[in-house]
Protein backbone atom coordinates (compact mmCIF):
# COMPACT_ATOMS: atom_id res chain seq x y z
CA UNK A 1 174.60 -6.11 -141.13
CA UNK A 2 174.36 -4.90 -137.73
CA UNK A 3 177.01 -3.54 -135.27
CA UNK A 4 178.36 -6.52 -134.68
CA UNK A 5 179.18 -7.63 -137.98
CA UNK A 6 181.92 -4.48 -138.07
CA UNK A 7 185.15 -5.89 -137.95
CA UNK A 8 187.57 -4.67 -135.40
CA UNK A 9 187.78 -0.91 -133.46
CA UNK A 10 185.68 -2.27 -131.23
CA UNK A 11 185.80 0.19 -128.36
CA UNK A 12 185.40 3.21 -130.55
CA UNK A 13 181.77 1.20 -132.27
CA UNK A 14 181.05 0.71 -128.75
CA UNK A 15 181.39 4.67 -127.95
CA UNK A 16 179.96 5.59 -130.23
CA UNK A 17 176.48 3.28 -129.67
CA UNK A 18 177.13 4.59 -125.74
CA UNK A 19 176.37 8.57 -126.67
CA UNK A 20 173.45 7.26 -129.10
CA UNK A 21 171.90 5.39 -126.27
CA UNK A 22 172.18 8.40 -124.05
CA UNK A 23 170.93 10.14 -127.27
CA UNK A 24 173.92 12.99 -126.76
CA UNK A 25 175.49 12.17 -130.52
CA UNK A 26 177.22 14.88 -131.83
CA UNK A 27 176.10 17.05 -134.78
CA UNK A 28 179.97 16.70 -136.22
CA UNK A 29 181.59 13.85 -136.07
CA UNK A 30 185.40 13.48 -137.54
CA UNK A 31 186.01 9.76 -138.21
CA UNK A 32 189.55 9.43 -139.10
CA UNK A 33 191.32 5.81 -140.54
CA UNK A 34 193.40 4.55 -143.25
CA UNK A 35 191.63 3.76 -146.56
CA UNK A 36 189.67 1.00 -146.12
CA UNK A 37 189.62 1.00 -142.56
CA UNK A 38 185.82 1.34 -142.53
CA UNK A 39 185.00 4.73 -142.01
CA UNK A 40 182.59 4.65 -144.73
CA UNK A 41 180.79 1.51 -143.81
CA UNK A 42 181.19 2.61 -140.42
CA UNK A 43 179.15 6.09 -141.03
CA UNK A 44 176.24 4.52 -142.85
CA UNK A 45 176.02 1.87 -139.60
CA UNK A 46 175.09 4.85 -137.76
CA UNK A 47 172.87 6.78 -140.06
CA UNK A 48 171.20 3.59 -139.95
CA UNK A 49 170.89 3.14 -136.25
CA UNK A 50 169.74 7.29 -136.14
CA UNK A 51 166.88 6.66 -139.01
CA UNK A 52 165.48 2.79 -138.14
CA UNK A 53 161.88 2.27 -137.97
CA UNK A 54 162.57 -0.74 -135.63
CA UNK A 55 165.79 -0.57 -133.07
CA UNK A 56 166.70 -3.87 -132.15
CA UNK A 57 169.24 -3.21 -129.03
CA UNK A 58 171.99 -5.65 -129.05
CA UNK A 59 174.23 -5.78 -125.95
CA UNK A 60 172.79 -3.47 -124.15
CA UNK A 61 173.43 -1.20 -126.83
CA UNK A 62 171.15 0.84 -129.92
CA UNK A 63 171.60 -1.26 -132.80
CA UNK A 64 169.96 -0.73 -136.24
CA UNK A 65 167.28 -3.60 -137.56
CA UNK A 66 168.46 -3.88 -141.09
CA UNK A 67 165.23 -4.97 -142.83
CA UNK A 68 162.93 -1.45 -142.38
CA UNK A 69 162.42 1.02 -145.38
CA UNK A 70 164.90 3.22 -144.36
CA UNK A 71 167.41 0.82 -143.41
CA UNK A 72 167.44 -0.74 -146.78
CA UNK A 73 167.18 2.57 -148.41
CA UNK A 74 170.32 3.83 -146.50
CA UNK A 75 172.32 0.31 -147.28
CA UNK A 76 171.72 0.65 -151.35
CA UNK A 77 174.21 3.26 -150.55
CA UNK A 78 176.83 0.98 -149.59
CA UNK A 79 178.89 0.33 -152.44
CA UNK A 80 180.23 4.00 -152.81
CA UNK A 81 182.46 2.98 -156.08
CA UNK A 82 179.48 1.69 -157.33
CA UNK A 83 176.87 5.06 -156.48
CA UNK A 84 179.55 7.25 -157.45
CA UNK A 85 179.97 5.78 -161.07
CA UNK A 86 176.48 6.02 -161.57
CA UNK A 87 176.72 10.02 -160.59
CA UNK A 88 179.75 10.46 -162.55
CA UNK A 89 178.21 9.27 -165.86
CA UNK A 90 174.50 10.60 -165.11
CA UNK A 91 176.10 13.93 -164.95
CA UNK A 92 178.28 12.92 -168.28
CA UNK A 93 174.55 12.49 -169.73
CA UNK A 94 173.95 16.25 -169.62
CA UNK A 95 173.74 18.88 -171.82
CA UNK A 96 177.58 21.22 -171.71
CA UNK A 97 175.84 23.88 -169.85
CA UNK A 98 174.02 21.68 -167.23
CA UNK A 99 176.90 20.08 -166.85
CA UNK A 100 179.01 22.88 -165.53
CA UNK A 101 176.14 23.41 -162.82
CA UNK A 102 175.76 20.55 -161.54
CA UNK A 103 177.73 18.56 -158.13
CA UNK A 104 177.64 14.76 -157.57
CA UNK A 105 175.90 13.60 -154.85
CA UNK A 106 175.04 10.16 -153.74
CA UNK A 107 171.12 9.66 -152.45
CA UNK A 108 169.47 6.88 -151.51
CA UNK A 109 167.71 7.95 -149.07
CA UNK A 110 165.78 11.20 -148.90
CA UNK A 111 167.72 12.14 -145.83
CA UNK A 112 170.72 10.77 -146.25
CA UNK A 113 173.01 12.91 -148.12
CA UNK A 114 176.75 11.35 -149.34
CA UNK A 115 179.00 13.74 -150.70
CA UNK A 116 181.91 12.86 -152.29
CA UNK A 117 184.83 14.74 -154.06
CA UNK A 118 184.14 16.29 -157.12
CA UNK A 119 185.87 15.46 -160.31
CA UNK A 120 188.18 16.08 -161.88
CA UNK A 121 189.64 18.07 -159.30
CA UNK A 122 188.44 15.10 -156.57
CA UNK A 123 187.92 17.40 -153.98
CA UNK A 124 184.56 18.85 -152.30
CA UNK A 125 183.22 22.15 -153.92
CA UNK A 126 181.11 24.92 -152.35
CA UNK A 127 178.32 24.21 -154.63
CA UNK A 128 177.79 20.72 -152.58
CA UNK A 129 178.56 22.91 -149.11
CA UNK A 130 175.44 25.17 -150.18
CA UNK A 131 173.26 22.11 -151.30
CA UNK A 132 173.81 20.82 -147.64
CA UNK A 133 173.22 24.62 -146.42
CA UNK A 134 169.81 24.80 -148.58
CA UNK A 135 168.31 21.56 -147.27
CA UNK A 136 170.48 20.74 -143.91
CA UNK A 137 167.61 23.30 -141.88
CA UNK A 138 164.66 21.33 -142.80
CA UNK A 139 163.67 18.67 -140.82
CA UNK A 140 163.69 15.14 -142.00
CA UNK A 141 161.06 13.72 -144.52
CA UNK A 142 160.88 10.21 -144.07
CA UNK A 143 163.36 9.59 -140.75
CA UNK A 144 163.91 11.16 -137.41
CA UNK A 145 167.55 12.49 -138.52
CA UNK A 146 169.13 14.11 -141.72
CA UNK A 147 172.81 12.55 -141.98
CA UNK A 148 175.33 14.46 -144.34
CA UNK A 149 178.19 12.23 -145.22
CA UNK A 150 181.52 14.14 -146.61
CA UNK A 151 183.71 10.91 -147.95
CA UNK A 152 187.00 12.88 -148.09
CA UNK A 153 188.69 15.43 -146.45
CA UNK A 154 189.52 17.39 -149.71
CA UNK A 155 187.86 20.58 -149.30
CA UNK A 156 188.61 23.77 -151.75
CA UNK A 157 188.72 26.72 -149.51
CA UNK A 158 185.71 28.37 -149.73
CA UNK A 159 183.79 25.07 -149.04
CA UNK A 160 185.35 24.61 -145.80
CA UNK A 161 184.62 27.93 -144.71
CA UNK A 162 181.05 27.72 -145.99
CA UNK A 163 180.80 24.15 -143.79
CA UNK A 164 182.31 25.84 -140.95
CA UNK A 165 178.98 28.20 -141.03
CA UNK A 166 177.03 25.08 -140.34
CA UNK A 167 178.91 23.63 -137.61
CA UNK A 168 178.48 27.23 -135.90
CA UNK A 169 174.65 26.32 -135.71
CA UNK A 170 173.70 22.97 -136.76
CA UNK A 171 170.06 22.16 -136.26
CA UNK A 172 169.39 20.10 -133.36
CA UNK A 173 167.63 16.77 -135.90
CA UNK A 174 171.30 16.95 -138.27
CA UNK A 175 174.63 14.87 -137.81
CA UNK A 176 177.54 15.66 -139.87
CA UNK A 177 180.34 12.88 -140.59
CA UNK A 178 183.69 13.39 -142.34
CA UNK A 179 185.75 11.18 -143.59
CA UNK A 180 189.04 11.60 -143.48
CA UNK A 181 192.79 9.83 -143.57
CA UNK A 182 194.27 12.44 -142.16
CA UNK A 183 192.58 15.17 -139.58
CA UNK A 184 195.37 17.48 -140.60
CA UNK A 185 193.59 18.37 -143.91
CA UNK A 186 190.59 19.50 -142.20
CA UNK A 187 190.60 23.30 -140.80
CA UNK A 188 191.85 23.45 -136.86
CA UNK A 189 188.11 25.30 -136.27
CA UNK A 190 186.39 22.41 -138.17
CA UNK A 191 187.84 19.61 -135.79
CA UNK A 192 187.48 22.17 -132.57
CA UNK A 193 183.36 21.77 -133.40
CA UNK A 194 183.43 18.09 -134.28
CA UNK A 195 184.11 15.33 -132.20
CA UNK A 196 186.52 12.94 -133.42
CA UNK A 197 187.01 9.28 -133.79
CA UNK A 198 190.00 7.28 -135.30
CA UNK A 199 190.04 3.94 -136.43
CA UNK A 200 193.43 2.14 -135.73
CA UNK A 201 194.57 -0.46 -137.65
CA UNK A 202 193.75 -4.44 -137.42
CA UNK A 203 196.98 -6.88 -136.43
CA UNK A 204 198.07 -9.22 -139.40
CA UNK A 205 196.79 -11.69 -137.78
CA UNK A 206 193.25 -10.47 -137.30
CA UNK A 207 193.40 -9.72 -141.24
CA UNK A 208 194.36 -13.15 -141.86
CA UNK A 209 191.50 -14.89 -139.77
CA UNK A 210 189.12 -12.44 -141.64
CA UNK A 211 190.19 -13.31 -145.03
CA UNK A 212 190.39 -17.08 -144.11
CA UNK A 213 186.52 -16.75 -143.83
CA UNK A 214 185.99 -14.12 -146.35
CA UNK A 215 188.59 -15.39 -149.24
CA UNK A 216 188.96 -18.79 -149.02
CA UNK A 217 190.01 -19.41 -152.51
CA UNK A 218 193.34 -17.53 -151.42
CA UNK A 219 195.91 -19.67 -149.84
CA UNK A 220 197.43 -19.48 -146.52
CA UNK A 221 200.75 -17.56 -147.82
CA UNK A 222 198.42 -15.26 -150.20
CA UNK A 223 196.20 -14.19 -147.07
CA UNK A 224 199.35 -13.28 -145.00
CA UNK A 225 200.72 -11.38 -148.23
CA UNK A 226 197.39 -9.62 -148.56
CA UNK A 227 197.13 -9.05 -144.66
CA UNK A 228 200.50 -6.99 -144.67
CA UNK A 229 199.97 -5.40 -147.61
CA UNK A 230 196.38 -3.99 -146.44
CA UNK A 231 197.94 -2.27 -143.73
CA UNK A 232 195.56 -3.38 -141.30
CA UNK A 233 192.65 -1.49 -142.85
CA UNK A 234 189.95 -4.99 -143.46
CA UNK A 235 188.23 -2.87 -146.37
CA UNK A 236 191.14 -3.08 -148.19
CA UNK A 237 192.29 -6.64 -147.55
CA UNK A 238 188.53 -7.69 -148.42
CA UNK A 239 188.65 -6.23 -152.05
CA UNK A 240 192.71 -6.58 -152.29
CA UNK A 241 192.73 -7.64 -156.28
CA UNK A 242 196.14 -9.90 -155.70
CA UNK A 243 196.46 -10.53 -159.72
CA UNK A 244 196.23 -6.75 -160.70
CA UNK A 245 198.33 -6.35 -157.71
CA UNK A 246 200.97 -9.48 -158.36
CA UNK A 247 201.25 -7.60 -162.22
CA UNK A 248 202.10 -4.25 -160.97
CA UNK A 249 204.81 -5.64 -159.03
CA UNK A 250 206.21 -7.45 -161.63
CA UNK A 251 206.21 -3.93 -163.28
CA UNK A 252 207.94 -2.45 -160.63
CA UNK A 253 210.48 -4.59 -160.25
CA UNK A 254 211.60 -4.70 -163.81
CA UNK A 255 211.91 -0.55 -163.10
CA UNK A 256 214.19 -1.21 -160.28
CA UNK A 257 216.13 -3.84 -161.91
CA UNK A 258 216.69 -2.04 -164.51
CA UNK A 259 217.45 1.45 -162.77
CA UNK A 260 220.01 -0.43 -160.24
CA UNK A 261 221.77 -2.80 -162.87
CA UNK A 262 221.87 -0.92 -165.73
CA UNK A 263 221.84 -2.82 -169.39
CA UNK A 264 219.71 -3.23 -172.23
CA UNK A 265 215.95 -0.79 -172.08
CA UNK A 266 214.33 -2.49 -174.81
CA UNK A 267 212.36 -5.13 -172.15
CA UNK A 268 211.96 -1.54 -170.00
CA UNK A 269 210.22 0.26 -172.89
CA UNK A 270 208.27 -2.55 -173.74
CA UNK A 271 206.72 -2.36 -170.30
CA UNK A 272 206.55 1.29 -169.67
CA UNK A 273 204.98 1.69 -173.38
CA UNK A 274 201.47 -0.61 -172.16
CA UNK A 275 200.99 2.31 -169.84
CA UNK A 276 198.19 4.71 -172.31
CA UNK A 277 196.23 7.78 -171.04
CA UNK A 278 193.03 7.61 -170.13
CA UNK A 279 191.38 6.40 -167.09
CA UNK A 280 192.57 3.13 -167.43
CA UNK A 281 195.66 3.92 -167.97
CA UNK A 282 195.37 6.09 -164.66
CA UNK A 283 194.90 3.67 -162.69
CA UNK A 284 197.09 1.05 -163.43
CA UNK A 285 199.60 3.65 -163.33
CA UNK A 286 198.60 4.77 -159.84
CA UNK A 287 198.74 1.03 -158.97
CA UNK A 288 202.55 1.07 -160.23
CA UNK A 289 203.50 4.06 -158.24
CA UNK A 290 202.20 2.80 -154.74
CA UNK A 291 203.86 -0.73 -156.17
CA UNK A 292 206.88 0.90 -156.39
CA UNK A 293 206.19 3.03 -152.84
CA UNK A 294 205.84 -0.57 -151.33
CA UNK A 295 208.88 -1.78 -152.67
CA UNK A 296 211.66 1.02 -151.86
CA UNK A 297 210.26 0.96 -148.55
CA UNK A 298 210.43 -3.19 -147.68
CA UNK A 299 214.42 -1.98 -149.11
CA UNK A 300 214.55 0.25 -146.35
CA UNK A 301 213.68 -2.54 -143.84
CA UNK A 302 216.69 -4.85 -145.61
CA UNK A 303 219.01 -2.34 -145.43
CA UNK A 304 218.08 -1.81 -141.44
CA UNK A 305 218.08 -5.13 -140.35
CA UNK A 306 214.65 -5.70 -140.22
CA UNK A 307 213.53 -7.75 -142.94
CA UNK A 308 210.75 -9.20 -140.58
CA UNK A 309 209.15 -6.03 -141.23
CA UNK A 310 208.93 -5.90 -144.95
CA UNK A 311 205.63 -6.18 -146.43
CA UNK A 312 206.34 -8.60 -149.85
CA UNK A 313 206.95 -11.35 -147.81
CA UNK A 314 206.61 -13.88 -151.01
CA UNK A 315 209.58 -12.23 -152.71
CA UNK A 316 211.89 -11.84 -149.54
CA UNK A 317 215.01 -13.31 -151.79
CA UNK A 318 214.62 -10.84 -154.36
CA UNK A 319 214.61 -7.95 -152.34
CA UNK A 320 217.84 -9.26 -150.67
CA UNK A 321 218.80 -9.29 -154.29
CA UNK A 322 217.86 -5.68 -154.90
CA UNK A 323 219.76 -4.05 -151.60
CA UNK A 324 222.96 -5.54 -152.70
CA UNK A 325 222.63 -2.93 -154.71
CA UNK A 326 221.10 -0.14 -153.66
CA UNK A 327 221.80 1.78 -150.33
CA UNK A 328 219.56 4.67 -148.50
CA UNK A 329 221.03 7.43 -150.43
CA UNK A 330 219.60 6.07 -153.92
CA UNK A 331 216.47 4.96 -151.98
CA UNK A 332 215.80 8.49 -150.58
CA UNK A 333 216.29 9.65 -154.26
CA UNK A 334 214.33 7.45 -155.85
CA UNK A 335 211.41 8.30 -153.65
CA UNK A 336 211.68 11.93 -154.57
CA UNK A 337 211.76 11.14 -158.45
CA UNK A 338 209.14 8.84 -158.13
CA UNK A 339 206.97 12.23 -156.37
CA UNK A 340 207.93 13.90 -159.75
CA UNK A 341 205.97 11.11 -162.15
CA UNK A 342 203.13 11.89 -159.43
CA UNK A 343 203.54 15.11 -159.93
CA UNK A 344 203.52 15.01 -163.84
CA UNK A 345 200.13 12.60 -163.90
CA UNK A 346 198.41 15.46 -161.99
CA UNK A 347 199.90 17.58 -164.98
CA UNK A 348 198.76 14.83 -167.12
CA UNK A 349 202.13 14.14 -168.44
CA UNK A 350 202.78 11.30 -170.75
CA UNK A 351 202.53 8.25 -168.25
CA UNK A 352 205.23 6.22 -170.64
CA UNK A 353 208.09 8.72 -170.75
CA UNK A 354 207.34 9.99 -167.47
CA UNK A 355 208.46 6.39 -166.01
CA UNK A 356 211.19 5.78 -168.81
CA UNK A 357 212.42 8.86 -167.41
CA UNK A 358 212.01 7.70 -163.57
CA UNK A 359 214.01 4.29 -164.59
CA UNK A 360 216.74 5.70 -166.43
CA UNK A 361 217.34 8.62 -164.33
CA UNK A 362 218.03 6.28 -161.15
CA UNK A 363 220.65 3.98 -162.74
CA UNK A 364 223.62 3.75 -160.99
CA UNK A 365 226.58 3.82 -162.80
């Protein structure tokens, strides 16, 4: 998969290739994007291009050969979900006291470093800060860079100061990338010592040619569905799950049928009762919750005159159907309460009476 197989953001990729062919890449680079915008897949590209055994230029332009050791090596890294499952439970294997001591890390590659946020706090600890700190001074073992990768922008406190250390006096054969959807999580003295990149968001219609090739199983109205619904970021579009997602709003708009016409609960409990703790459970529930997000805001479009902006384009009618009833007031409040269930999952609330209570709460009388 070389350079030009990365879909969109084309003058950043090109930038980027630019300061490795003049070999004056920074040792910190922010890349910034929406989930799924590539900033993953985008990162490895590059440790790729900085490590292969046999640069092929494209364009005019470093590109990475794909086939060498290390470029294989680096790609088995590619499916982060994947890696980081395979951490979480290899840590799960421990004994109680190892476990306490010990970070996830993702490795592939002996220098090539990924480190994402820790569970169950999901958020990057100092411990994994130091393990960069121990090793990042060394030079590389098998390539002619050692690439740290920080997936998320999460830091506790201490790690970010501890990472700020590094950036003070990074070695001249390291690169630092991090991750993140929003620069504003990451300390003001962390971005002044990284350079940063964002990713902007695809059209619709560039997500729709891309999943015409990618998904064709999915019809023509399902692509555009998926395309607005992505947000422009291709990662997501590309592994959009449109039953799960289809489900969850069938979910949701049972909730805000029956928080804005009122009547019998029993079809309300029957729903709100499938969702269980655990991890499973988790997740679907998360799924519900941005669901819902989605929904209140293609509302807020109705209600402004915009419906050509709404985002469920399938179930346009419906909506209408929905703002006869509601108006921004109960949309504003419904928002907030539906913070509170987020709130109450981090406090690991009962998901089922958490969103009976988020239903009920909003009727209207």
């Amino acid at each position: 998969m070389p350079f030009s197989d990365f879909h969109g953001n084309a003058e950043t990729v090109h930038r980027l290739r630019d300061m490795l062919a003049r070999e004056r890449f920074p040792h910190a680079v922010v890349l910034s994007g929406a989930h799924g915008s590539g900033k993953y897949t985008l990162a490895l590209m590059l440790a790729q291009a900085l490590n292969c055994l046999s640069p092929t230029p494209a364009d005019g332009l470093p590109d990475f050969c794909g086939v060498c050791a290390n470029c294989t090596r680096i790609a088995q890294a590619a499916d982060l979900d994947a890696r980081f499952a395979e951490a979480v439970e290899a840590r799960e294997n421990l004994r109680e006291t190892d476990k306490k001591e010990t970070r996830l890390f993702v490795q592939t590659h002996p220098d090539v470093l990924v480190i994402p946020p820790d569970p169950p706090q999901m958020m990057v600890k100092v411990d994994q800060v130091r393990r960069v700190i121990e090793t990042i001074y060394y030079r590389p073992a098998e390539g002619k860079e050692c690439v740290y990768i920080f997936t998320d922008s999460a830091f506790m406190k201490e790690a970010a100061n501890s990472l700020l250390k590094v950036l003070e006096e990074p070695p001249d054969f390291a690169t630092i990338f991090l991750l993140t959807e929003n620069t504003g999580e990451l300390l003001p003295t962390i971005r002044s010592r990284s350079m940063v990149f964002a990713l902007g968001a695809l059209t619709f219609a560039e997500i729709e040619r891309y999943l015409a090739e990618h998904r064709p199983e999915w019809k023509p109205p399902q692509r555009a569905l998926v395309a607005r619904l992505s947000e422009g970021a291709v990662g997501c579009a590309r592994s959009f799950d449109l039953a799960a997602y289809t489900a969850a709003r069938d979910h949701a708009l049972a909730l805000l049928n029956s928080a804005l016409r009122g009547g019998e609960h029993s079809e309300l409990f029957k729903i709100t009762e499938s969702y269980r703790p655990g991890a499973e459970g988790r997740e679907k529930t998360e799924r519900l919750i941005r669901t819902l997000y989605s929904l209140l805001r293609d509302l807020v479009f109705v209600l402004s005159g915009t419906p050509d902006l709404i985002r469920n384009t399938d179930i346009a009618s419906e909506l209408k159907r929905l703002s006869d009833s509601a108006d921004f007031e109960w949309i504003t409040f419904a928002a907030d309460r539906l913070a509170d269930v987020e709130r109450g999952m981090r406090r690991n609330l009962l998901r089922s009476l958490s969103l009976d209570a988020f239903a009920v709460g909003l009727e209207k009388a």
